[in-house]
Structure formats: structure tokens, C-alpha cells
C-alpha atoms as a PDB file:
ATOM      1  CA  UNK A   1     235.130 168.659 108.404  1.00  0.00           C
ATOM      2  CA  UNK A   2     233.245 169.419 111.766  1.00  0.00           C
ATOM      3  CA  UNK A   3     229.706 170.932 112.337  1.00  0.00           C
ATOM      4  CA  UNK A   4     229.117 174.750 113.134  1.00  0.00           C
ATOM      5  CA  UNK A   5     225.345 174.577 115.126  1.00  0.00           C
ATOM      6  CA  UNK A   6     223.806 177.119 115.984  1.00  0.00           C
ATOM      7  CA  UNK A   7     221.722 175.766 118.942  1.00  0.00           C
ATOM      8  CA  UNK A   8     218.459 178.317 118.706  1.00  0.00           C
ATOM      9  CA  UNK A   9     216.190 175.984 119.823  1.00  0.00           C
ATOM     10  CA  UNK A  10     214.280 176.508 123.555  1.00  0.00           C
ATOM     11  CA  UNK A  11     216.214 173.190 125.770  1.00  0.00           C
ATOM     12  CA  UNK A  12     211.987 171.507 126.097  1.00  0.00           C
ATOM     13  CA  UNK A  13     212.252 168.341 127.149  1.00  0.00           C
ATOM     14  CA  UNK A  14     214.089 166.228 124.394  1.00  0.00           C
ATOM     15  CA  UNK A  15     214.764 169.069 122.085  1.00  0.00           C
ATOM     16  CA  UNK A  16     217.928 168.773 121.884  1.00  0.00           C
ATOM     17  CA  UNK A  17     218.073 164.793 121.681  1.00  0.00           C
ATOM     18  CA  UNK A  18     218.914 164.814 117.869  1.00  0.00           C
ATOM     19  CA  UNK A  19     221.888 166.987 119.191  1.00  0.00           C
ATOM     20  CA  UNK A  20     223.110 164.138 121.719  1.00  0.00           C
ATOM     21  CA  UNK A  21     222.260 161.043 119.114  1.00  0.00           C
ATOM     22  CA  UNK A  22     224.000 162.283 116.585  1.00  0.00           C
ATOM     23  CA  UNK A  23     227.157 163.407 119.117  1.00  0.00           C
ATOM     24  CA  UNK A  24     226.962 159.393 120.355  1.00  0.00           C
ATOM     25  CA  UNK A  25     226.609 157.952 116.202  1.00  0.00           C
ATOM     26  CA  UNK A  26     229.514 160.050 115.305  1.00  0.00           C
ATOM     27  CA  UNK A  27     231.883 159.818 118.124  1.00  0.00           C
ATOM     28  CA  UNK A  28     234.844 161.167 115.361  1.00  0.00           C
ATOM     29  CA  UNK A  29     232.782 164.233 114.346  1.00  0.00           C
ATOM     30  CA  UNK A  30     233.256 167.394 116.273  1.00  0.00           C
ATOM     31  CA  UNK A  31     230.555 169.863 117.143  1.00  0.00           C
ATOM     32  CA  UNK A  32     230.623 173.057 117.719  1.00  0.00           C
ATOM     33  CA  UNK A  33     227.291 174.294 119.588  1.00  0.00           C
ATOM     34  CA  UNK A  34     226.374 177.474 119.514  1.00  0.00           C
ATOM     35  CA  UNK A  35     223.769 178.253 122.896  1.00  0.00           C
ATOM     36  CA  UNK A  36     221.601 181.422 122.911  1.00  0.00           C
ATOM     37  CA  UNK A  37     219.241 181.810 125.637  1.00  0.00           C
ATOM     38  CA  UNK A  38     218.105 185.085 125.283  1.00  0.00           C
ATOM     39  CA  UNK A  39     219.452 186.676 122.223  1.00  0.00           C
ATOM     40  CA  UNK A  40     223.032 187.130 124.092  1.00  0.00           C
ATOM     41  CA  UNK A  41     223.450 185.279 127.833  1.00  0.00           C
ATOM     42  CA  UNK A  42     220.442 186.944 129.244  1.00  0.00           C
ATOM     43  CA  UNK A  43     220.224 190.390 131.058  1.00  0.00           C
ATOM     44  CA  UNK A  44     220.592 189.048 134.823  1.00  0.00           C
ATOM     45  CA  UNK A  45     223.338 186.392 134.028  1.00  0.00           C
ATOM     46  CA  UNK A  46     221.385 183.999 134.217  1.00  0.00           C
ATOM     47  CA  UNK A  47     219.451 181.974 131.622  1.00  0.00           C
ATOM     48  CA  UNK A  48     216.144 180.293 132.521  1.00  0.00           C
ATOM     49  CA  UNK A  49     215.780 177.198 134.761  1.00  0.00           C
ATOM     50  CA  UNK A  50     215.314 174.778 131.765  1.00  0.00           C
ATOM     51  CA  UNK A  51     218.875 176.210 130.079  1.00  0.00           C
ATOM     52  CA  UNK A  52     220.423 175.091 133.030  1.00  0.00           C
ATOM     53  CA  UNK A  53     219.279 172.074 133.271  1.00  0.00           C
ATOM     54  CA  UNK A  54     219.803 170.693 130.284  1.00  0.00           C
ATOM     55  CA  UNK A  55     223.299 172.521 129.267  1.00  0.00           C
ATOM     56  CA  UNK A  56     225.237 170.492 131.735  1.00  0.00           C
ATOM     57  CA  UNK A  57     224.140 167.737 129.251  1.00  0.00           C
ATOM     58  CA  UNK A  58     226.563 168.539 126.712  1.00  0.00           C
ATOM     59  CA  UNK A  59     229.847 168.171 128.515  1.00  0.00           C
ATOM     60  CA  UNK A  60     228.510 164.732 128.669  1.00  0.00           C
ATOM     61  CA  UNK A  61     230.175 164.104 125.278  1.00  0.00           C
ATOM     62  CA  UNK A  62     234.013 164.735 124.394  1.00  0.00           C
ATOM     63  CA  UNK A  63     233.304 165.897 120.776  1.00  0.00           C
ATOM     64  CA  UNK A  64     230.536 168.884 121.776  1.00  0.00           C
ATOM     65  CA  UNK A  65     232.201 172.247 122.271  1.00  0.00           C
ATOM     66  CA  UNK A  66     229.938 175.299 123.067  1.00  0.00           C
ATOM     67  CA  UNK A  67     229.561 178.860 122.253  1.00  0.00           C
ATOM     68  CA  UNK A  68     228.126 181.577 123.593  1.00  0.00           C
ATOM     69  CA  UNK A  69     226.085 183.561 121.313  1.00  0.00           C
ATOM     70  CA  UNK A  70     226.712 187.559 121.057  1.00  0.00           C
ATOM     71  CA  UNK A  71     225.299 189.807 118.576  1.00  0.00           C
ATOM     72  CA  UNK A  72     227.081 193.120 117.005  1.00  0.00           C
ATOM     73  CA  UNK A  73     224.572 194.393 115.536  1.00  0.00           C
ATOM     74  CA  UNK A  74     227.127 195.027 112.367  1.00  0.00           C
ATOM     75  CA  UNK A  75     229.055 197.274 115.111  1.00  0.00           C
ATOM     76  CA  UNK A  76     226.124 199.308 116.511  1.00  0.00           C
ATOM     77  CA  UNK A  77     225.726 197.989 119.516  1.00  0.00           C
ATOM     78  CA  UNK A  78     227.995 199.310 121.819  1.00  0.00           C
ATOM     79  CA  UNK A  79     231.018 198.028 122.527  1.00  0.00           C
ATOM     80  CA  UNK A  80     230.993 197.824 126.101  1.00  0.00           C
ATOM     81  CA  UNK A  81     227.164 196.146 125.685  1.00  0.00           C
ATOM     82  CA  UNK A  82     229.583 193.578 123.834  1.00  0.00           C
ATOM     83  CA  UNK A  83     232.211 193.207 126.083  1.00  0.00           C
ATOM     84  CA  UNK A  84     229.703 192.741 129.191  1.00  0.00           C
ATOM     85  CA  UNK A  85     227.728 190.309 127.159  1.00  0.00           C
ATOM     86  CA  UNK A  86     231.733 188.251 127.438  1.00  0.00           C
ATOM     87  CA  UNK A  87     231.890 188.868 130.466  1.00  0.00           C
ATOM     88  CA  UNK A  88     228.702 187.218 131.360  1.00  0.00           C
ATOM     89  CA  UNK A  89     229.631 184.363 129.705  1.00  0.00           C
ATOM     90  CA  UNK A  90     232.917 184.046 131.425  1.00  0.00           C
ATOM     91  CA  UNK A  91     230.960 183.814 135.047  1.00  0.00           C
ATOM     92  CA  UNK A  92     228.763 181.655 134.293  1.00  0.00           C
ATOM     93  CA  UNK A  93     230.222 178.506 135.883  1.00  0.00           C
ATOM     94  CA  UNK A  94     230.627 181.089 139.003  1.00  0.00           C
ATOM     95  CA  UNK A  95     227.166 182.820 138.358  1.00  0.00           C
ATOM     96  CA  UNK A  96     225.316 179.320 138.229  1.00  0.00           C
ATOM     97  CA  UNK A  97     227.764 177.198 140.767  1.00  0.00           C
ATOM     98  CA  UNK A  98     228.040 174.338 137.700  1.00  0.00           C
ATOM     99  CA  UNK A  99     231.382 174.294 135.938  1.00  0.00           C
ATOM    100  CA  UNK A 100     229.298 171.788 133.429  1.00  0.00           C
ATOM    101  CA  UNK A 101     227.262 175.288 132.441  1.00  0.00           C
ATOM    102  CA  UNK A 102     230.991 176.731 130.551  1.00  0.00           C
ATOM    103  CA  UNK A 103     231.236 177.707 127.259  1.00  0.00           C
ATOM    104  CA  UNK A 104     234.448 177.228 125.248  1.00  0.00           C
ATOM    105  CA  UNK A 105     234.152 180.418 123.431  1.00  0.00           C
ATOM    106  CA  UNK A 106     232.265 182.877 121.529  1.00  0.00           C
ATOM    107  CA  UNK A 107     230.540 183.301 118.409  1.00  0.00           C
ATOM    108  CA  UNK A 108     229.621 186.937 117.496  1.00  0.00           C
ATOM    109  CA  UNK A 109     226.605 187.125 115.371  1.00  0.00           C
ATOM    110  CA  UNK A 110     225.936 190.210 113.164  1.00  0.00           C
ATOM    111  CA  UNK A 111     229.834 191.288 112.240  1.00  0.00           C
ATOM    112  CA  UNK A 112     230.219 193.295 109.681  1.00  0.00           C
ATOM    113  CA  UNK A 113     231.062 192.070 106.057  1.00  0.00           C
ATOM    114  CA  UNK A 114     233.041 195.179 104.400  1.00  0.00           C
ATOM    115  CA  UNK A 115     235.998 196.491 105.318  1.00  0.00           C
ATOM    116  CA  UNK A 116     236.609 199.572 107.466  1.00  0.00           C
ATOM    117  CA  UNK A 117     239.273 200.571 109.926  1.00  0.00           C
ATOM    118  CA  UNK A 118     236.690 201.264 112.701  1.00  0.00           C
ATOM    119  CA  UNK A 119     234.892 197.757 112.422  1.00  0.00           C
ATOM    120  CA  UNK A 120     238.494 195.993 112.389  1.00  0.00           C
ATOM    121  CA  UNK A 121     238.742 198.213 115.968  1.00  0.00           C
ATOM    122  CA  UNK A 122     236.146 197.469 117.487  1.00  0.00           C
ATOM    123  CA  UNK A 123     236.565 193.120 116.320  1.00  0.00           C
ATOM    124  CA  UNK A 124     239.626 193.589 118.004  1.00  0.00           C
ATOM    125  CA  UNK A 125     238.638 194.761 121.380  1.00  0.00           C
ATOM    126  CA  UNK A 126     235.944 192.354 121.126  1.00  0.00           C
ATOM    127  CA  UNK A 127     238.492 189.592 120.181  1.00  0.00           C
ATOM    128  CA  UNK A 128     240.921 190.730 123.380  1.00  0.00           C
ATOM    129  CA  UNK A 129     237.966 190.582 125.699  1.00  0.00           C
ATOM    130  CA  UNK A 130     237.779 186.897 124.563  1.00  0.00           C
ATOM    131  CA  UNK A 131     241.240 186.297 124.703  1.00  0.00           C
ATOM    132  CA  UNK A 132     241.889 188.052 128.636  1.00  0.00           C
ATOM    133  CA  UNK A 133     238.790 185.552 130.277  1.00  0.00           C
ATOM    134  CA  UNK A 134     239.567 182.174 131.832  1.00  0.00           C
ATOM    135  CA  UNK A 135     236.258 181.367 132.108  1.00  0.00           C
ATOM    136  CA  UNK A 136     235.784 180.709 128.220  1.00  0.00           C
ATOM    137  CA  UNK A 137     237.282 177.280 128.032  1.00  0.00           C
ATOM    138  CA  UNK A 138     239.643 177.658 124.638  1.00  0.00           C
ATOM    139  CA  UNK A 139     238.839 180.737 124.106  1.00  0.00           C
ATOM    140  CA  UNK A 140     237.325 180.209 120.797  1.00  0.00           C
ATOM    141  CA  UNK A 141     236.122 182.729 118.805  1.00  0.00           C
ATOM    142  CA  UNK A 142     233.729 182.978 115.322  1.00  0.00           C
ATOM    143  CA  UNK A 143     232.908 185.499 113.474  1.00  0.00           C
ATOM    144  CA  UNK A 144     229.594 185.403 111.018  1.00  0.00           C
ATOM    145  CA  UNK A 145     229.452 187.994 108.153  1.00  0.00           C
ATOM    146  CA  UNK A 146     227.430 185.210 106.939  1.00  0.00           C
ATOM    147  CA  UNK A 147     229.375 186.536 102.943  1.00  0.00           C
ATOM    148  CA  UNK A 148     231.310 186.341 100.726  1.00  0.00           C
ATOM    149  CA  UNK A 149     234.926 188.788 102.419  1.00  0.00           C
ATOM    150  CA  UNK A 150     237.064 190.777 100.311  1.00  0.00           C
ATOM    151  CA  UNK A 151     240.003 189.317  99.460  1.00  0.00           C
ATOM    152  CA  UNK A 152     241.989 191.834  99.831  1.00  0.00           C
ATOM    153  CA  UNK A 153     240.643 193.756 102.643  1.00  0.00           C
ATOM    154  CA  UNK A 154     238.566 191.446 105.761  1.00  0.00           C
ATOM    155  CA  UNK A 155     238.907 190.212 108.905  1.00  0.00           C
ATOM    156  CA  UNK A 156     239.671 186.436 108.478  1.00  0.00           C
ATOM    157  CA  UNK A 157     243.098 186.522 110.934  1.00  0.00           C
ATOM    158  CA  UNK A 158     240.713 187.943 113.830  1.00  0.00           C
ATOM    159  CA  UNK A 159     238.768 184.983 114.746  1.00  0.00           C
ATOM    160  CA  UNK A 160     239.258 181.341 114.579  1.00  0.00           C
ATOM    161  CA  UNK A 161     236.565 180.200 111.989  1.00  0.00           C
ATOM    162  CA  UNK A 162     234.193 183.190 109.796  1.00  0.00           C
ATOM    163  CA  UNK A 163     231.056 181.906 108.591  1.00  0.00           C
ATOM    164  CA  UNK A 164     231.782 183.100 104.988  1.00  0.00           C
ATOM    165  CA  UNK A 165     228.432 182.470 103.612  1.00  0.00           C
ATOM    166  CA  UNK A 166     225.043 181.941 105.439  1.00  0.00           C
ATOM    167  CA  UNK A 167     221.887 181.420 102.479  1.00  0.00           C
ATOM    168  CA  UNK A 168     220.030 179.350 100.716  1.00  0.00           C
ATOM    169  CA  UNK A 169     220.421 176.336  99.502  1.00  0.00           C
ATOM    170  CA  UNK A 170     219.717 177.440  96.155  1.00  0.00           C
ATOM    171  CA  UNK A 171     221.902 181.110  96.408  1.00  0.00           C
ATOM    172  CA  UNK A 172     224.972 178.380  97.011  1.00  0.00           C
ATOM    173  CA  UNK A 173     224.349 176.579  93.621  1.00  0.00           C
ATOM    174  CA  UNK A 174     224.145 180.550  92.002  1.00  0.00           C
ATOM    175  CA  UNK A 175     227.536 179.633  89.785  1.00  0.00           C
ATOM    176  CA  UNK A 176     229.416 183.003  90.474  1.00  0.00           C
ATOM    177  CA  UNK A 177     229.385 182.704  94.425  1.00  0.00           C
ATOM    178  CA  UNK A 178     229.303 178.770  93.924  1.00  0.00           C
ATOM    179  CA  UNK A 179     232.680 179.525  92.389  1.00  0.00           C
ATOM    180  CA  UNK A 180     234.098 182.373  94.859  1.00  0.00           C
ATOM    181  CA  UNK A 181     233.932 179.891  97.372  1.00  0.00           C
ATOM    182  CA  UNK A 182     235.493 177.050  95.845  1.00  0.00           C
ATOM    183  CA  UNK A 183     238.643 179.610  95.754  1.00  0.00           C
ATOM    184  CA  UNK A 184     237.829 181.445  98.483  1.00  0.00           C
ATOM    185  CA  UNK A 185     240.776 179.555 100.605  1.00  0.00           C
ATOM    186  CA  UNK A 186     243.549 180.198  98.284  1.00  0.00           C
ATOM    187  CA  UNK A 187     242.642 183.866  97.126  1.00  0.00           C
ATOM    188  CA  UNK A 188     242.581 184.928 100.556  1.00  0.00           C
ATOM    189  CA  UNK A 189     245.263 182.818 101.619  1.00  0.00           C
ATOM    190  CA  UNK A 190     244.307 181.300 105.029  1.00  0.00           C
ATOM    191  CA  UNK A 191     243.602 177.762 105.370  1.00  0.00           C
ATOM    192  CA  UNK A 192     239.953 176.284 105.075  1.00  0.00           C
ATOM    193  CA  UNK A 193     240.197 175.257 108.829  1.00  0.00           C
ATOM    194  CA  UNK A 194     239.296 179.196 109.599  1.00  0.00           C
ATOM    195  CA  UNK A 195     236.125 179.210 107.286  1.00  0.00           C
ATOM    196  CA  UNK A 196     232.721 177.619 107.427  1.00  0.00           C
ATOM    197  CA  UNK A 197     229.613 177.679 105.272  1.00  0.00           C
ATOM    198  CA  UNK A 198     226.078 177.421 106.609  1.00  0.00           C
ATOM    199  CA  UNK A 199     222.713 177.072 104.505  1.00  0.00           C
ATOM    200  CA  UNK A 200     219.844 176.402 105.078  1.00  0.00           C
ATOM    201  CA  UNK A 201     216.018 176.333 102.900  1.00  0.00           C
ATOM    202  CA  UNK A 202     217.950 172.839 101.726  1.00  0.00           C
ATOM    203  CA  UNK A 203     214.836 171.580  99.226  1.00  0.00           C
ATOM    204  CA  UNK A 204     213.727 167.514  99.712  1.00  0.00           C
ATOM    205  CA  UNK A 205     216.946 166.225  97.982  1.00  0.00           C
ATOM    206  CA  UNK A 206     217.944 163.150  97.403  1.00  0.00           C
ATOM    207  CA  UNK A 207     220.683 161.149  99.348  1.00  0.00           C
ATOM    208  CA  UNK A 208     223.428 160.973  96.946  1.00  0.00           C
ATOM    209  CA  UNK A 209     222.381 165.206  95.867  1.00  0.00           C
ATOM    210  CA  UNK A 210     223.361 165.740 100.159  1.00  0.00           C
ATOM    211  CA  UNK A 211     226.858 163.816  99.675  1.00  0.00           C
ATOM    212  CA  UNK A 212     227.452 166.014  96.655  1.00  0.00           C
ATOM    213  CA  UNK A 213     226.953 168.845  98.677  1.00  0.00           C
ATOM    214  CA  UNK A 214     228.668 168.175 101.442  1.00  0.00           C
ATOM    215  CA  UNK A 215     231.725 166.909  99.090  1.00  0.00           C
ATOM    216  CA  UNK A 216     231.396 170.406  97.495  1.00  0.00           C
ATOM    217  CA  UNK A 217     231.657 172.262 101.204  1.00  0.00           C
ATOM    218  CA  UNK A 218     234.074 170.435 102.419  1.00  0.00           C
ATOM    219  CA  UNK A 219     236.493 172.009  99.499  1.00  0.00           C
ATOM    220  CA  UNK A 220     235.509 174.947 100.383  1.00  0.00           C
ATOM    221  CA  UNK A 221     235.247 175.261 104.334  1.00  0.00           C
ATOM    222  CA  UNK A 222     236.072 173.265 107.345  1.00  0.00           C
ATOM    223  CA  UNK A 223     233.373 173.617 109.033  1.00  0.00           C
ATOM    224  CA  UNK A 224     229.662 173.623 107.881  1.00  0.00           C
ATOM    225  CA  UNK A 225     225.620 173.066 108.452  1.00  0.00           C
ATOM    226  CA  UNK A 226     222.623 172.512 106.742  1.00  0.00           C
ATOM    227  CA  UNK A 227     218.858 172.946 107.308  1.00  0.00           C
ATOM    228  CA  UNK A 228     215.811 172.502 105.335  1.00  0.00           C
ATOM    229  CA  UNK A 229     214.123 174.889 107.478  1.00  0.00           C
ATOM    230  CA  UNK A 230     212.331 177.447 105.089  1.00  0.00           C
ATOM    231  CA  UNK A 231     210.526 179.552 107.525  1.00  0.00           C
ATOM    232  CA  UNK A 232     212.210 183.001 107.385  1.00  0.00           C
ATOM    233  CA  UNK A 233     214.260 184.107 110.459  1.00  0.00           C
ATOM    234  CA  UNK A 234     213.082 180.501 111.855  1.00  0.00           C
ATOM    235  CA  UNK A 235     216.054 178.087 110.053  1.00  0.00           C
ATOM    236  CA  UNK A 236     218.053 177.467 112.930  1.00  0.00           C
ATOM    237  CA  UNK A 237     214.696 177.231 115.420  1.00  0.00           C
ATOM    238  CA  UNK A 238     214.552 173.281 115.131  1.00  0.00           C
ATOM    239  CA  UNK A 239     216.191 170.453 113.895  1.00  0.00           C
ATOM    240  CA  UNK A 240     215.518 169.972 110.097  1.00  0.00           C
ATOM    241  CA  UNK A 241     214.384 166.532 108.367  1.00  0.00           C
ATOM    242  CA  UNK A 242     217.626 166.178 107.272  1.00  0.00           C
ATOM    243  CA  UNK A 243     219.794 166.927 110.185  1.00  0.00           C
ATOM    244  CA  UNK A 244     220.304 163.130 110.852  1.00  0.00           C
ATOM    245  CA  UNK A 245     221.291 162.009 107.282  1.00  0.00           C
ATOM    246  CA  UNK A 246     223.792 165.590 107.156  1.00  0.00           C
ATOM    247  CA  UNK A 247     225.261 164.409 110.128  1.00  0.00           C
ATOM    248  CA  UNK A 248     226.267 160.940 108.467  1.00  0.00           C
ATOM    249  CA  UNK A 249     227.393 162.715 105.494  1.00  0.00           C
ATOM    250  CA  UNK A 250     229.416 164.963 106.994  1.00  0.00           C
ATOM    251  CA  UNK A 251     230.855 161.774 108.808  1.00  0.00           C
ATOM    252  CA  UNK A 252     231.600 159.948 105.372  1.00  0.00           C
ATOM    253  CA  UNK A 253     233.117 162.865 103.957  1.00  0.00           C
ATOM    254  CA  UNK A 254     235.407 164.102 106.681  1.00  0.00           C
END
């Protein structure tokens, strides 16, 4: 199992140290960072002076791959807003002169959870744009519905990894969705490696409660994080309490 973080958090000096201690304590877990410097990679191309200082700190360790963060808007936003927003990502090691500044990929925020013909359109052009720029590393691409898909009818072959549910803490334990994950993998019929579960408002639980939990995720998804953030719209701001200890369970349950 490897960590989806999304990386919200302005680069002050030493914010991102829990990042880069737990990166160096779990050599054998992979990370996948998600960096958003201004809701998208910034209008000019360029992110502030203190993003580019301190993301050329990341490809100090092998197991940190990053993402650059684009939002859908669920579709509205246009798609040419979208593809530029690639674009921008893709020149950044030109744009900044620092091939440490890359990202490996992209992780679209805001995609749309049901099913239509024109949404699966418009994830593929955004997909292609991915696909068609050198300057993205692997190429890498997630998608977060943040639900529950369809079984039937989603867009799980489009990207790489679909955050498949994004909630609390408490909405995961709700038996009914609890259980649609735990079968999410075979109903739908692609592999756990492509799905990833993220919750946060985690209450203070104990040690052996956060290896459950983890246990429990990792039948259901590949890829996961937690947060005991509760703050509305402010969960993936900072590094929770627990961020360390997740970390090591994650570790002891890959």
C-alpha cells in the first residue's frame, strides 16, 4: 500500500519536514505528493519564491513522486483552462531553469462522480493532454470523485489510481459504504492498485483502532491517507497528530 498526499500546505520553513522524516523512516513506502501552489500551477507559470525553493527538496528522496494539482470543477471549467493548466506543469523545469522543480504527473481534483458520455469526453482529452507531454515525468494521472463509482458505468480505466472515497472518518465506518468498498475491486473488476481511499476528521483513536483501519483500507485500495484534521475545507492544510504513527502503519501493513 503507498500514500496518496495531498501536499496543501504553504512550503514555510520546515512545513513540510514531517513529509521528508517520514520519506527517510520508511525508505520502502512510496509517496505520492500532490503540490498545489495556487489552486492549479499558478496564473504566470510560476509559483512563489518559497515553492521553489523548497520543491527541489523532494527529488531528494527515491520514494517521493509528485503531482501537479488541477481542478475540473466537475467539468465546468473549460477544457482548454484544463489543458493549459497541463501544460504549465509540463514547462516548469523549462519555466523555472530546475529540472528538480518536475512533476511526475497529474492529479485532477473535482472530476465528476456519475456517469455521462460528455464527462467521459472531456476526462479523455484531459487524460491525452497528460499522456502527449514529456515534461510530466511518468505521466501519471489521478482522478478524485472522492465516491463511491458505478459499477457498471465510471471512469476507473481513464486514470491510473481514482480516489473512490474522500470523508470522514466516521462516514467510512457507515456499514453500507464500509461494505461497497470492501467489494468495490471485484464488482468493478479492476485491480485495487487503480483505487485509493482518503479520510480525514480521524477522531483521537487508539494505536491498535489506526492498524485496524489501515488493515481494513488496504483490502480495499492501494493507495490511501488519513488526517485528523476536522476543520472544514482545512483537512489537508497541515499535517495531522497522527500523520507520523499512519505513516508506520501503513509501513507494517504494506
Amino acid at each position: 500500500m503507498s500514500i496518496l498526499l495531498p501536499l496543501y500546505i504553504y512550503p514555510w520553513a520546515g512545513a513540510w519536514d514531517p513529509l521528508y522524516s517520514a520519506a527517510t523512516a520508511h525508505p520502502n513506502l512510496n509517496f505520492s505528493v500532490i503540490v498545489n501552489p495556487c489552486n492549479g500551477p499558478c496564473a504566470n507559470g510560476l509559483p512563489e519564491q518559497a515553492y521553489r525553493d523548497e520543491m527541489p527538496k523532494l527529488k531528494n528522496y527515491h520514494n517521493i513522486r509528485t503531482l501537479g494539482y488541477v481542478a475540473t470543477n466537475y467539468t465546468n471549467k473549460p477544457i482548454d483552462s484544463v489543458i493549459q493548466d497541463i501544460y504549465t506543469y509540463a514547462n516548469w523545469t523549462a519555466t523555472m531553469n530546475d529540472p528538480r522543480v518536475a512533476v511526475d504527473g497529474i492529479f485532477f481534483d473535482e472530476v465528476p462522480g456519475t456517469y455521462d458520455w460528455h464527462y467521459r469526453d472531456y476526462l479523455n482529452l484531459a487524460k491525452d493532454a497528460v499522456k502527449r507531454s514529456s515534461g510530466l515525468g511518468q505521466q501519471f494521472i489521478v482522478h478524485n470523485p472522492g465516491t463511491i463509482p458505478n459499477i457498471n458505468w465510471n471512469y476507473l480505466e481513464i486514470a491510473d489510481v481514482t480516489v473512490v472515497f474522500e470523508d470522514t472518518y466516521m462516514n467510512f465506518l457507515d456499514a453500507p459504504k464500509f461494505n461497497a468498498l470492501k467489494t468495490l475491486s471485484a464488482d468493478t473488476r479492476f485491480p485495487k492498485s487503480k483505487l485509493a481511499v482518503m479520510l480525514h476528521t480521524v477522531p483521537n483513536i487508539p494505536d491498535d483502532l489506526l492498524d485496524w483501519t489501515t488493515k481494513q483500507i488496504k483490502e480495499m485500495a492501494d493507495w490511501s491517507f488519513l488526517s485528523s484534521v476536522q476543520t472544514k475545507n482545512e483537512w489537508w492544510h497541515s499535517f495531522s497528530p497522527i500523520f507520523a504513527k499512519f505513516t508506520g502503519a501503513v509501513e507494517r501493513n504494506r
